[in-house]
PDB file of N, CA and C in Angstrom:
ATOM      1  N   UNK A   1     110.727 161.264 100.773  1.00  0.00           N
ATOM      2  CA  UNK A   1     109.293 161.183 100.561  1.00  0.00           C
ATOM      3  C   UNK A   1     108.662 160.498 101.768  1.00  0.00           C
ATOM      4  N   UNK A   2     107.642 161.197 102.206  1.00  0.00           N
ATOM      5  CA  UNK A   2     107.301 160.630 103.712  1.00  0.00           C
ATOM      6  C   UNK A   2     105.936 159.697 102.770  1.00  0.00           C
ATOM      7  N   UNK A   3     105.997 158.215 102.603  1.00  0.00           N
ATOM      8  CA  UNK A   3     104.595 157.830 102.413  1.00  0.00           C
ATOM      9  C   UNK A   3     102.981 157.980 103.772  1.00  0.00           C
ATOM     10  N   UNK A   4     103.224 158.103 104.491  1.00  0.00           N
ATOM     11  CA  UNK A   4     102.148 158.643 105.105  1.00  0.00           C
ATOM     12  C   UNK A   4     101.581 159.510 104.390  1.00  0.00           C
ATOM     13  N   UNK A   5     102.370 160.813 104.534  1.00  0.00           N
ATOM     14  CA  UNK A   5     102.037 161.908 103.754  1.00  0.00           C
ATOM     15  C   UNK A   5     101.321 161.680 102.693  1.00  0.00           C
ATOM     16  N   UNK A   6     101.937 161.013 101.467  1.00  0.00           N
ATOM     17  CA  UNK A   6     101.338 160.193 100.544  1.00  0.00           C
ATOM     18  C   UNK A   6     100.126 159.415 100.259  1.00  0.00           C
ATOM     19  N   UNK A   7      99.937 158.942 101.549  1.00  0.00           N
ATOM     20  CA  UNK A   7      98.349 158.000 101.618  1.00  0.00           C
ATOM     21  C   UNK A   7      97.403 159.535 101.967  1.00  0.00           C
ATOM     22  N   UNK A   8      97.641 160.016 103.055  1.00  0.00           N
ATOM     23  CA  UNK A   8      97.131 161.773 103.546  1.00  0.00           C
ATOM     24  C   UNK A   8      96.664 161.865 102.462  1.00  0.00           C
ATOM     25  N   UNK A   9      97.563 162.041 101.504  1.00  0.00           N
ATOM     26  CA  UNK A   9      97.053 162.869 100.418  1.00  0.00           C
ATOM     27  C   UNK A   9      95.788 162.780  99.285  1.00  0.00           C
ATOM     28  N   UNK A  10      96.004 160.834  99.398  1.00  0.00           N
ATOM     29  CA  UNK A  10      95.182 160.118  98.715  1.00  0.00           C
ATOM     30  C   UNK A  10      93.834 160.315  99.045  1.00  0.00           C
ATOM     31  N   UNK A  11      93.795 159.930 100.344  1.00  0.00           N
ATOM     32  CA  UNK A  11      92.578 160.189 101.050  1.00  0.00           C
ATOM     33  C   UNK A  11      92.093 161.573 100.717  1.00  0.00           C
ATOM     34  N   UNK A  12      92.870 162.768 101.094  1.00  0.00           N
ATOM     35  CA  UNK A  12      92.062 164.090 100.573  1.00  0.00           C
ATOM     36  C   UNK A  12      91.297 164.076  99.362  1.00  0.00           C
ATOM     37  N   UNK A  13      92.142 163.726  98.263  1.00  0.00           N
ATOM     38  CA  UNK A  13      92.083 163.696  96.820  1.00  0.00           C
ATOM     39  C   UNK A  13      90.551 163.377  96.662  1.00  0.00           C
ATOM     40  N   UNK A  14      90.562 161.856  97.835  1.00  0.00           N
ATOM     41  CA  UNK A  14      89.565 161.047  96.974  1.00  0.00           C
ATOM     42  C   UNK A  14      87.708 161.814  97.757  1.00  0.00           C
ATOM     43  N   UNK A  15      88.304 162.364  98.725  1.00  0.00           N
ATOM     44  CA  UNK A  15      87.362 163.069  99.400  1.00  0.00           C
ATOM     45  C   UNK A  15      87.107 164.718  98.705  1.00  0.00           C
ATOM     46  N   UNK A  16      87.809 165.341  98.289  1.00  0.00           N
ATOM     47  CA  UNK A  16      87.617 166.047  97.120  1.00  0.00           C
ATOM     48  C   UNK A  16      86.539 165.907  95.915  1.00  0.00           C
ATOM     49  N   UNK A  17      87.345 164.657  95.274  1.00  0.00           N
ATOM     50  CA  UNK A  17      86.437 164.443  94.122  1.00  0.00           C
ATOM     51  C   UNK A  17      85.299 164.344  94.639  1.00  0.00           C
ATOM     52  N   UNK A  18      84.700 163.652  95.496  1.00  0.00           N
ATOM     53  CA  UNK A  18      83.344 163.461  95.772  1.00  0.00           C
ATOM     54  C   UNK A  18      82.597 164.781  96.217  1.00  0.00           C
ATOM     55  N   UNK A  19      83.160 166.049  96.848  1.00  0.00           N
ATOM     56  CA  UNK A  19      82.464 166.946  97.062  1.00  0.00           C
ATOM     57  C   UNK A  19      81.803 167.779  95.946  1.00  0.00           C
ATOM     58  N   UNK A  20      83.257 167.548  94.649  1.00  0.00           N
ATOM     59  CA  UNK A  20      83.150 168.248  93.722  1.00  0.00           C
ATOM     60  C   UNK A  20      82.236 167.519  92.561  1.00  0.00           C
ATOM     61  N   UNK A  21      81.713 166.153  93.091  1.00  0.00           N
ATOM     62  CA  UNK A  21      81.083 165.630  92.114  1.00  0.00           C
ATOM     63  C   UNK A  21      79.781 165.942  92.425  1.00  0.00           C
ATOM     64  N   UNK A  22      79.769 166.692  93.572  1.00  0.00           N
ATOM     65  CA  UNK A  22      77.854 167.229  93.958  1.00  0.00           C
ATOM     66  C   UNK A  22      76.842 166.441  94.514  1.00  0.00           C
ATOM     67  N   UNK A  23      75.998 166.641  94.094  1.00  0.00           N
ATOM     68  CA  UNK A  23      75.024 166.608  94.732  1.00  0.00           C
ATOM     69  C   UNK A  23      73.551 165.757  93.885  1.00  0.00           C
ATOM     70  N   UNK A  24      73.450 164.660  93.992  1.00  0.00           N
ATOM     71  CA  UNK A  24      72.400 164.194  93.225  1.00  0.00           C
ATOM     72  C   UNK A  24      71.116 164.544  93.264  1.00  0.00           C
ATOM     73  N   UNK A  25      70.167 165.828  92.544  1.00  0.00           N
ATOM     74  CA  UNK A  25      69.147 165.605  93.234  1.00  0.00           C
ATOM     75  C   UNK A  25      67.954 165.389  92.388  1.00  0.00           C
ATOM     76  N   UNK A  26      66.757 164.325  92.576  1.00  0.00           N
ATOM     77  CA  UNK A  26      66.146 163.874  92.347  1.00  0.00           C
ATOM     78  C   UNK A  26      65.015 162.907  93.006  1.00  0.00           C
ATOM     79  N   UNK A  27      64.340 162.414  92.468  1.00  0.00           N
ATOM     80  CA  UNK A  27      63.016 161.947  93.409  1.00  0.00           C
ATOM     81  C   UNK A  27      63.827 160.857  94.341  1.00  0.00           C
ATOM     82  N   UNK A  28      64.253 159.986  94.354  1.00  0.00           N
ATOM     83  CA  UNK A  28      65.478 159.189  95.077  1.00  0.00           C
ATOM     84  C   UNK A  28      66.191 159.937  96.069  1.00  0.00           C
ATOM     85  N   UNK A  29      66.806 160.748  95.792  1.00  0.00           N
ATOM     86  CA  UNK A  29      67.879 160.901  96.740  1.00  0.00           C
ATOM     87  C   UNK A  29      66.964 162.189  97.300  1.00  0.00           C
ATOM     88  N   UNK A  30      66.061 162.775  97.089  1.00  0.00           N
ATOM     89  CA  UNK A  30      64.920 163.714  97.726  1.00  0.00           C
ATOM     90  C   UNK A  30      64.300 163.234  98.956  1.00  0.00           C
ATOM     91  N   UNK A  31      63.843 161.517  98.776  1.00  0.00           N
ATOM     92  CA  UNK A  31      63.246 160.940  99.690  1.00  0.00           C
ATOM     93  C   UNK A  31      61.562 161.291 100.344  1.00  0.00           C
ATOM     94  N   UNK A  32      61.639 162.145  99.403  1.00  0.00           N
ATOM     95  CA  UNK A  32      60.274 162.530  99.678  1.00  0.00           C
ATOM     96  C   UNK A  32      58.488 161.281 100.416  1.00  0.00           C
ATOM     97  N   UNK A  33      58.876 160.762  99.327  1.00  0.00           N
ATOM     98  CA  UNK A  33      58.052 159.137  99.944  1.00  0.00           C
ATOM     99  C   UNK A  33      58.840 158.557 101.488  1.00  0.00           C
ATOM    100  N   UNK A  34      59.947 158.490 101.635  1.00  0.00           N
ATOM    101  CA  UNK A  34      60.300 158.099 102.795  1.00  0.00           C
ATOM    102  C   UNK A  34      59.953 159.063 103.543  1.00  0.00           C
ATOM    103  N   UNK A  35      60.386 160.345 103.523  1.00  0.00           N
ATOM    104  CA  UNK A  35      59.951 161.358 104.402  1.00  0.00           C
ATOM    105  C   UNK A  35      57.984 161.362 104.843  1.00  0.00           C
ATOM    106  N   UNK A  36      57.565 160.746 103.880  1.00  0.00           N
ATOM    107  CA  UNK A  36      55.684 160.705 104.383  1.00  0.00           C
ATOM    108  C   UNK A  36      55.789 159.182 105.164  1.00  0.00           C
ATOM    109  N   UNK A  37      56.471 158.802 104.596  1.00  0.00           N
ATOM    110  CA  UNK A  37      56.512 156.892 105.314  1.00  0.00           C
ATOM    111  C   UNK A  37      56.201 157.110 107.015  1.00  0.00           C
ATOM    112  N   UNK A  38      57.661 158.002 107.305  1.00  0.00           N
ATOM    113  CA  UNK A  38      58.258 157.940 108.976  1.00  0.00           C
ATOM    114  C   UNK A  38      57.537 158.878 109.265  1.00  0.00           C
ATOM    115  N   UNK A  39      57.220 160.033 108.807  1.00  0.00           N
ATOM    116  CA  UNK A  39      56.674 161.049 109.593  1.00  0.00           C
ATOM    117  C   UNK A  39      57.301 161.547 110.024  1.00  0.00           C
ATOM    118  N   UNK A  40      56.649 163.324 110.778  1.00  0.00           N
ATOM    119  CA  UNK A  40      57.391 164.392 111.735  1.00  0.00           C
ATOM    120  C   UNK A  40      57.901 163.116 113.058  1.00  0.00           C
ATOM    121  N   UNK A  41      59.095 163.324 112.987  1.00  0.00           N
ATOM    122  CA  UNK A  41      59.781 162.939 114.693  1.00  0.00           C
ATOM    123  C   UNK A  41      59.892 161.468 115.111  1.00  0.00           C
ATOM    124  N   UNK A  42      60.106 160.667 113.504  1.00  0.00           N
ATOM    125  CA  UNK A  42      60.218 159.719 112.963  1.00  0.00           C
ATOM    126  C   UNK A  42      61.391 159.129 112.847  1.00  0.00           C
ATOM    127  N   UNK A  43      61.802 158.241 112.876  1.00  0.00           N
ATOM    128  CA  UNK A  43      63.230 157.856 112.952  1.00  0.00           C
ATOM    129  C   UNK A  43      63.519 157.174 111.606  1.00  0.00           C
ATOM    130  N   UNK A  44      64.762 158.072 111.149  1.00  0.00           N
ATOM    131  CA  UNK A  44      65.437 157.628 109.488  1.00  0.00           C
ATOM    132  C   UNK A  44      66.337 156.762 109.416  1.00  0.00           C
ATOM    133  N   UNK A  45      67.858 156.246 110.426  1.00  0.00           N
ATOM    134  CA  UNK A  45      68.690 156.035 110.908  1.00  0.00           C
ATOM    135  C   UNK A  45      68.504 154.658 110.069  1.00  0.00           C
ATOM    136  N   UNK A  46      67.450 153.802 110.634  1.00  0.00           N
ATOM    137  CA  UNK A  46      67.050 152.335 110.441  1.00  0.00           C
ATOM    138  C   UNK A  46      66.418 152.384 109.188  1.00  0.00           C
ATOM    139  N   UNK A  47      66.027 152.711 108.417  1.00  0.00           N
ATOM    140  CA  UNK A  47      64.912 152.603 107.312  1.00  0.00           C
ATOM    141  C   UNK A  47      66.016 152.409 106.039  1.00  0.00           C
ATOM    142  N   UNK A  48      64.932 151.561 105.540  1.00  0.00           N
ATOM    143  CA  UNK A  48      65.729 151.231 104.315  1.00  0.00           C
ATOM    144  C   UNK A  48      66.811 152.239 103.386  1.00  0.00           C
ATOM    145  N   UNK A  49      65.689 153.192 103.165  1.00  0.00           N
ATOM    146  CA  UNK A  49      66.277 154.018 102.264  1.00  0.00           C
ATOM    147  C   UNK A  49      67.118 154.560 102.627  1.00  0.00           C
ATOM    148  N   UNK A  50      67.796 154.605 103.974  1.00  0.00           N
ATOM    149  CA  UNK A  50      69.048 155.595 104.408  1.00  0.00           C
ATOM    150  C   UNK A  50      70.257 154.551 104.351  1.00  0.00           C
ATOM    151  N   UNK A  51      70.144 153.443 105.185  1.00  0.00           N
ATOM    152  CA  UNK A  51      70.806 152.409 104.270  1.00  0.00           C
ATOM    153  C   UNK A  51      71.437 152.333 103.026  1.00  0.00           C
ATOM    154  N   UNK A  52      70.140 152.387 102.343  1.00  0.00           N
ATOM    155  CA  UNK A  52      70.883 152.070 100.748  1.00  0.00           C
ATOM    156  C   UNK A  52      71.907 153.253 100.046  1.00  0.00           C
ATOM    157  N   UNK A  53      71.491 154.774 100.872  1.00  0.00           N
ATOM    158  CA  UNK A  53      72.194 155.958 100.595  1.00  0.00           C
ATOM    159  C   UNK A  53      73.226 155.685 101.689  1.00  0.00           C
ATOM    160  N   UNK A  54      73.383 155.070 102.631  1.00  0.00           N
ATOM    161  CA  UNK A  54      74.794 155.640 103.201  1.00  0.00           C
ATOM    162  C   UNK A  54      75.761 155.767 102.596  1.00  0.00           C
ATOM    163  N   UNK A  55      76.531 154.402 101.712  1.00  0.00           N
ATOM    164  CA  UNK A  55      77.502 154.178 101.251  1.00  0.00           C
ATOM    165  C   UNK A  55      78.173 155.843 100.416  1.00  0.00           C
ATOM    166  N   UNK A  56      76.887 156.605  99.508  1.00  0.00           N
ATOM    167  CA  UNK A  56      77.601 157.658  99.004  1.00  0.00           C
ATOM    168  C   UNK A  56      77.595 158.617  99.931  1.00  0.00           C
ATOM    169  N   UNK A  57      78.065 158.545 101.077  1.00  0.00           N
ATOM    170  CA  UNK A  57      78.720 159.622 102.092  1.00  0.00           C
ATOM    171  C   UNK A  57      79.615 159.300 102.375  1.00  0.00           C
ATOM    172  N   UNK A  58      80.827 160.569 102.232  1.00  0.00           N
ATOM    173  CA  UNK A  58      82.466 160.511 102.195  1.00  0.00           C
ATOM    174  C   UNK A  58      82.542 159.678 103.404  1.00  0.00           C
ATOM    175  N   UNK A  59      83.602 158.314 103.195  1.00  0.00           N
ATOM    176  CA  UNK A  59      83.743 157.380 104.506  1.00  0.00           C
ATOM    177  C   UNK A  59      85.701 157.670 104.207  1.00  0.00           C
ATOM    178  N   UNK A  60      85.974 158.684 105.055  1.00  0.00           N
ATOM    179  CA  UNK A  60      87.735 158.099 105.305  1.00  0.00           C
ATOM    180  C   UNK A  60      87.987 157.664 105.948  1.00  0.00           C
ATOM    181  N   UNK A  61      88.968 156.847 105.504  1.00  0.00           N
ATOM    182  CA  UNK A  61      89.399 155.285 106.343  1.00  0.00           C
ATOM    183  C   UNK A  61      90.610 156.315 107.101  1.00  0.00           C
ATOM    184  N   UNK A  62      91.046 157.214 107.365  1.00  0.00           N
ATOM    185  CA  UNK A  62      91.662 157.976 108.073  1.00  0.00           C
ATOM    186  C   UNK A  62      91.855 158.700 109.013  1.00  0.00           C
ATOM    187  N   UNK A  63      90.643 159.633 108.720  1.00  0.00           N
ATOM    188  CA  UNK A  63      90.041 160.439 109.244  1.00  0.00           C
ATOM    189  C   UNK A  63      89.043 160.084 110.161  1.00  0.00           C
ATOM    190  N   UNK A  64      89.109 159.977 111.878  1.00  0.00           N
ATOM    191  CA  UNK A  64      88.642 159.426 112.618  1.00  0.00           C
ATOM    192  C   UNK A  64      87.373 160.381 112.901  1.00  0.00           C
ATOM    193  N   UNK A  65      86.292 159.892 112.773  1.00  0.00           N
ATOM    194  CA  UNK A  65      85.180 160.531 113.307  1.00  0.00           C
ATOM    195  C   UNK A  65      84.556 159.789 114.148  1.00  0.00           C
ATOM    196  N   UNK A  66      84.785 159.070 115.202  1.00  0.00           N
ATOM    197  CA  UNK A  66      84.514 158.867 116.464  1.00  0.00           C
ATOM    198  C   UNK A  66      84.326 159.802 117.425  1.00  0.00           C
ATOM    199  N   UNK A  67      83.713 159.523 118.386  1.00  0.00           N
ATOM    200  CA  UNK A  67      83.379 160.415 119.739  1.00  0.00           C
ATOM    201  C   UNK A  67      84.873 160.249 120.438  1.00  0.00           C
ATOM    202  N   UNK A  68      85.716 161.698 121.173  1.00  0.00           N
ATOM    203  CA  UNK A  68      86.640 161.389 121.815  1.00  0.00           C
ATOM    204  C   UNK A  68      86.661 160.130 122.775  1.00  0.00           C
ATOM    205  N   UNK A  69      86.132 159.806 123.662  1.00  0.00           N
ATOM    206  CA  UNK A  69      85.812 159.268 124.391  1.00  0.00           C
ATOM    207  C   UNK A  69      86.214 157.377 124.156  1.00  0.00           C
ATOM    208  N   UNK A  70      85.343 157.265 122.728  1.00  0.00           N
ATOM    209  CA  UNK A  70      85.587 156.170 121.934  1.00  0.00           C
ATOM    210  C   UNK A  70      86.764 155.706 121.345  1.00  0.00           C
ATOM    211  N   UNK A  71      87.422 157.144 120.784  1.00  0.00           N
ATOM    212  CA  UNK A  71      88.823 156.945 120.056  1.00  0.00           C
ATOM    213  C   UNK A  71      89.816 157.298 121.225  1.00  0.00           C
ATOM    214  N   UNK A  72      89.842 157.336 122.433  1.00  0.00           N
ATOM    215  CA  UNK A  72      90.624 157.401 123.537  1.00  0.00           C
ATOM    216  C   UNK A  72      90.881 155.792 123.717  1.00  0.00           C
ATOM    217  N   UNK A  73      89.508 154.998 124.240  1.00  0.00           N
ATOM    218  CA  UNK A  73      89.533 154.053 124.221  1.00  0.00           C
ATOM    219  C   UNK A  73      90.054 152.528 123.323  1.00  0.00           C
ATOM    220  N   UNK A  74      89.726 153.177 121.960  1.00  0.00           N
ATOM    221  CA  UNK A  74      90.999 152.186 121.298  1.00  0.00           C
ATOM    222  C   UNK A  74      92.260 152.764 120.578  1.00  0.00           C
ATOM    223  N   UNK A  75      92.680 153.634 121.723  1.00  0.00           N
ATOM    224  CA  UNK A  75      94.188 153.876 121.428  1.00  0.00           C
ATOM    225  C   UNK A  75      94.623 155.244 121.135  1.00  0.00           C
ATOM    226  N   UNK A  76      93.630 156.154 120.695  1.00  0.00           N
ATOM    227  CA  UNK A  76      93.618 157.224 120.732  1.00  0.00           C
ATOM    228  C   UNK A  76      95.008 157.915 119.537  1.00  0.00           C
ATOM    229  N   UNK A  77      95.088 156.766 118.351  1.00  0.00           N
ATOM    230  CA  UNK A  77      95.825 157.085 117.429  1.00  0.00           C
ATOM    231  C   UNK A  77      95.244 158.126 116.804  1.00  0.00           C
ATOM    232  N   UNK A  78      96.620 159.443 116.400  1.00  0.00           N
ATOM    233  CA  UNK A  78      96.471 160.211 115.399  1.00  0.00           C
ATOM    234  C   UNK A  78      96.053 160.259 114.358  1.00  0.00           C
ATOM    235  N   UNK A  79      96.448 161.100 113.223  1.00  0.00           N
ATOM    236  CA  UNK A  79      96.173 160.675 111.810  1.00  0.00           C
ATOM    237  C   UNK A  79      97.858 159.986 111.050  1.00  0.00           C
ATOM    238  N   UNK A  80      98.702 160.632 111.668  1.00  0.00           N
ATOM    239  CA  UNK A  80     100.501 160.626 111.342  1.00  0.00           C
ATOM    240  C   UNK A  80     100.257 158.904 111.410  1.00  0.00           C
ATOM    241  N   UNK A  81      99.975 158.598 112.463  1.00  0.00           N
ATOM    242  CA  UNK A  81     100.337 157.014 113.020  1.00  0.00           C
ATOM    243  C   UNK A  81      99.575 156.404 111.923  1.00  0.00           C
ATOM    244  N   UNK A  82      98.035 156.765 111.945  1.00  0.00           N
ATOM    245  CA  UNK A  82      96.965 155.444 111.152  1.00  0.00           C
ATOM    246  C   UNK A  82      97.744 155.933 109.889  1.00  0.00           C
ATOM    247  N   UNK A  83      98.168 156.782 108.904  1.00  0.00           N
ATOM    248  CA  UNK A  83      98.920 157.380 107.516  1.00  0.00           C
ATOM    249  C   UNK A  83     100.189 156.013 107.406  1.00  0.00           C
ATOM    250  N   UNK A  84     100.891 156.280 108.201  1.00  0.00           N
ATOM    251  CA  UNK A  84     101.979 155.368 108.369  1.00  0.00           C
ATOM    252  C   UNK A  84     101.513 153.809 107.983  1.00  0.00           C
ATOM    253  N   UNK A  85     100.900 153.260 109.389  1.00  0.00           N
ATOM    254  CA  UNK A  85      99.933 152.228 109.671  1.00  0.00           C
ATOM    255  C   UNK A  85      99.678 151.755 108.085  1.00  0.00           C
ATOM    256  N   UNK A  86      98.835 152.352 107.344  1.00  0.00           N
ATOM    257  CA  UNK A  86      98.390 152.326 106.100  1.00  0.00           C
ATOM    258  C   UNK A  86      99.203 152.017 104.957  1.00  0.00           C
ATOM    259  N   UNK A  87     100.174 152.713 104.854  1.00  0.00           N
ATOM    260  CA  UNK A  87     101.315 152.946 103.954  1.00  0.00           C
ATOM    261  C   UNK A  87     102.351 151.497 103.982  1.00  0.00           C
ATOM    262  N   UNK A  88     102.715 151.325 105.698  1.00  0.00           N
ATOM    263  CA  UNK A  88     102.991 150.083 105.716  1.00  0.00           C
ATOM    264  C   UNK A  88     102.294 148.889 105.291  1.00  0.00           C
ATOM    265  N   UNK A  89     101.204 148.816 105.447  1.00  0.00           N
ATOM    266  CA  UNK A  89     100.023 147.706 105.345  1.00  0.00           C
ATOM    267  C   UNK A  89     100.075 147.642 103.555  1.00  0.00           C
ATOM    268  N   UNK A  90      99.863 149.066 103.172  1.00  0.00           N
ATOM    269  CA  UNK A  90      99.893 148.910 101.261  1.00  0.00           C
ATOM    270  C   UNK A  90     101.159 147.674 100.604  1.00  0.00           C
ATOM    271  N   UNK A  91     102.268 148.539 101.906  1.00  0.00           N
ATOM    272  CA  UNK A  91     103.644 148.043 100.752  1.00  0.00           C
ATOM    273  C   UNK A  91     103.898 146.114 101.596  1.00  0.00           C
ATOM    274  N   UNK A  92     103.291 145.981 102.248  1.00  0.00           N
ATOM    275  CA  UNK A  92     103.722 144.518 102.847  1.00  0.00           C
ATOM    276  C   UNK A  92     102.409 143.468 102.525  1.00  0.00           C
ATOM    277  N   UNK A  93     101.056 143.994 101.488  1.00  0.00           N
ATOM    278  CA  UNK A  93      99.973 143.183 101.139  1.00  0.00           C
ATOM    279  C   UNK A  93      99.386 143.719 100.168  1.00  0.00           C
ATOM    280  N   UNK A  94      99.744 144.799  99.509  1.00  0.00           N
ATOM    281  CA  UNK A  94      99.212 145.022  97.887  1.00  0.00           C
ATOM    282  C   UNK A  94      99.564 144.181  97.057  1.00  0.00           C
ATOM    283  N   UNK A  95      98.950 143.800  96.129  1.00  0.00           N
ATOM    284  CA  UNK A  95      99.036 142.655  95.599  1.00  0.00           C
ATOM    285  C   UNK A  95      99.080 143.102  93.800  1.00  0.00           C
ATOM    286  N   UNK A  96      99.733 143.516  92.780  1.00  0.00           N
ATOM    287  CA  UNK A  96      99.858 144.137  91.376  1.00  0.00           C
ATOM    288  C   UNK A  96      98.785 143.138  90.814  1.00  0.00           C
ATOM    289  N   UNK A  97      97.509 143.610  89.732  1.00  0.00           N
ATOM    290  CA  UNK A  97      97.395 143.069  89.011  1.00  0.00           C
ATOM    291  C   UNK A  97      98.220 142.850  87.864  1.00  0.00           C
ATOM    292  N   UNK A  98      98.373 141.880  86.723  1.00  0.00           N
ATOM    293  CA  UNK A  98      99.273 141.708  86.139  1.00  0.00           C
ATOM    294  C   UNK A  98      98.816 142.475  85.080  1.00  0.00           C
ATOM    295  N   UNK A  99      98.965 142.936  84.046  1.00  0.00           N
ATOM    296  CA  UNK A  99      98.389 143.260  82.629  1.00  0.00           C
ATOM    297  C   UNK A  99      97.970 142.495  81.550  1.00  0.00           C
ATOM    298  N   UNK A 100      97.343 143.012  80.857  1.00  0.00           N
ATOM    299  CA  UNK A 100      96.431 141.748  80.085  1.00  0.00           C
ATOM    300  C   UNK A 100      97.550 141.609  78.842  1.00  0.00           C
ATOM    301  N   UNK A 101      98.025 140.601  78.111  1.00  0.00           N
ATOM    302  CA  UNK A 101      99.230 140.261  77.217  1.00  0.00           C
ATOM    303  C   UNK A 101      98.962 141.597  76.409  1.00  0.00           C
ATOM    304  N   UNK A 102      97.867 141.965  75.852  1.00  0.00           N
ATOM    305  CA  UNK A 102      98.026 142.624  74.486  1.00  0.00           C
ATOM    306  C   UNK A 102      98.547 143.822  75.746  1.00  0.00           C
ATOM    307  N   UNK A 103      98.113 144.624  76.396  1.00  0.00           N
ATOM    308  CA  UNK A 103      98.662 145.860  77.256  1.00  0.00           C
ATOM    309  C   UNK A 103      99.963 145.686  76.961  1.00  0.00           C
ATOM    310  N   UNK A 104     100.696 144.607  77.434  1.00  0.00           N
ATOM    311  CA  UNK A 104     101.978 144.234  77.643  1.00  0.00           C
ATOM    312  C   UNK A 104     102.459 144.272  76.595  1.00  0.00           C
ATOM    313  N   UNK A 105     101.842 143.590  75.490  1.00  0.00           N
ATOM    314  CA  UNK A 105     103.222 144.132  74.165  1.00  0.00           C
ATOM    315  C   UNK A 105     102.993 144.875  73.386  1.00  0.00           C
ATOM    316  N   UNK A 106     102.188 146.060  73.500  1.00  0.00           N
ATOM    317  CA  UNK A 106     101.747 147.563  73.154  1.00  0.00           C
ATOM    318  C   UNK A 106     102.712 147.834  73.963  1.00  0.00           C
ATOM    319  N   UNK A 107     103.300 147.775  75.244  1.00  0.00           N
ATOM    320  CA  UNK A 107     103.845 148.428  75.783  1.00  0.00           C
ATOM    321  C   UNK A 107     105.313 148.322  75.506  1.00  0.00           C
ATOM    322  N   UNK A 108     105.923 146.787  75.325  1.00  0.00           N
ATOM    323  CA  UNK A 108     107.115 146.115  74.763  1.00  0.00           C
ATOM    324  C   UNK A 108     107.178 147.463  73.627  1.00  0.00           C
ATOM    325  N   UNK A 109     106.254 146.962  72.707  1.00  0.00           N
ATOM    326  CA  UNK A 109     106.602 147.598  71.203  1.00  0.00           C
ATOM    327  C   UNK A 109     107.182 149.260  71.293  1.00  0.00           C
ATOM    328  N   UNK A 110     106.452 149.549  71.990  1.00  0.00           N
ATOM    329  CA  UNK A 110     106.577 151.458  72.376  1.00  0.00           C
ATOM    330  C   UNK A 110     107.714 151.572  72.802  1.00  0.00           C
ATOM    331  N   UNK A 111     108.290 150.630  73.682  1.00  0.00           N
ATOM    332  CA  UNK A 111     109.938 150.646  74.095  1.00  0.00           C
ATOM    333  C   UNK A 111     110.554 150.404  73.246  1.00  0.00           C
ATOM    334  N   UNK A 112     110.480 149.457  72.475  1.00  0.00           N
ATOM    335  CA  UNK A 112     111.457 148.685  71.698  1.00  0.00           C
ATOM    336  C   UNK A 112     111.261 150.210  70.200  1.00  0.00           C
ATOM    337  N   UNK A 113     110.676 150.950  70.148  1.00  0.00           N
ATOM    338  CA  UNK A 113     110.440 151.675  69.303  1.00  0.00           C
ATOM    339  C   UNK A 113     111.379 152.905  69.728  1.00  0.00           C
ATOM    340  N   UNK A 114     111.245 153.689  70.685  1.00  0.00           N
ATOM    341  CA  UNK A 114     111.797 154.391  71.839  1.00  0.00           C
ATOM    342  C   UNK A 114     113.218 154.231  71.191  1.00  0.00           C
ATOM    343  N   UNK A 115     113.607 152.759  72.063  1.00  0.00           N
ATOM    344  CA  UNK A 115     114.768 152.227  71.866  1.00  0.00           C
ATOM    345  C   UNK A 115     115.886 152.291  70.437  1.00  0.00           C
ATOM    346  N   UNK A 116     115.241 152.186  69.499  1.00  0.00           N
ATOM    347  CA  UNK A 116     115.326 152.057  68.082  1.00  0.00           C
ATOM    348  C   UNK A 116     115.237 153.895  67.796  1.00  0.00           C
ATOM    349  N   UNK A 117     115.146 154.634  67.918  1.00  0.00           N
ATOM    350  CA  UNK A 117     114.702 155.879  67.290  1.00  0.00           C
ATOM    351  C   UNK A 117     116.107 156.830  68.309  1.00  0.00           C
ATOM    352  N   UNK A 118     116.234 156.146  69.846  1.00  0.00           N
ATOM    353  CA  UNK A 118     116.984 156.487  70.563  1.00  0.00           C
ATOM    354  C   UNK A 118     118.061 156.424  69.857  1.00  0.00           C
ATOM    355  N   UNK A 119     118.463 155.265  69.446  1.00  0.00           N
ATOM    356  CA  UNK A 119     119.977 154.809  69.095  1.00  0.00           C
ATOM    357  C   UNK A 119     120.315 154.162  69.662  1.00  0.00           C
TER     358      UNK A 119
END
């Protein structure tokens, strides 16, 4: 099992769902009032409201969308390497939350039931 591959995959997945979750549209995400704010030939970049919408645009932490030029300059890593990079970083600082007691002995019991029915 190559985990790179594995994180790759994650990342697609999670960039997936979001395409397939569409498209919000409504007076908000229309912008219509911002669009009379700035005006024809107006600059959006800085204004609040694009701001507050960036965050729901697909951001992969993978997938380098830098200018060549830029991603030459710090190192000019692939996707194979940053996949890796990643995968290592998960398994040497992920940290398990623990489960909450009752999870835990719902879960005991289901074994110990398992166990018992097994023989």
């Amino acid at each position: 099992m190559d985990l790179g591959q594995l994180v790759i995959d994650n990342q697609l997945i999670a960039m997936i769902r979001k395409f397939v979750a569409g498209v919000q549209v409504n007076d908000e995400t229309l912008a219509t009032d911002t669009i009379h704010a700035v005006g024809a030939g107006g600059e959006y970049l800085s204004h609040e409201h694009t701001l507050r919408h960036m965050a729901e645009a697909s951001q992969p932490k993978l997938f380098d969308r830098r200018v060549r030029e830029e991603w030459l300059e710090l190192g000019g890593s692939d996707l194979t390497a940053r996949a890796r990079a990643e995968a290592t970083r998960v398994l040497e600082q992920h940290q398990i939350e623990p489960l909450q007691d009752d999870i835990s002995a719902e879960i005991r019991r289901i074994v110990q039931k398992a166990d018992r029915e097994a023989g």
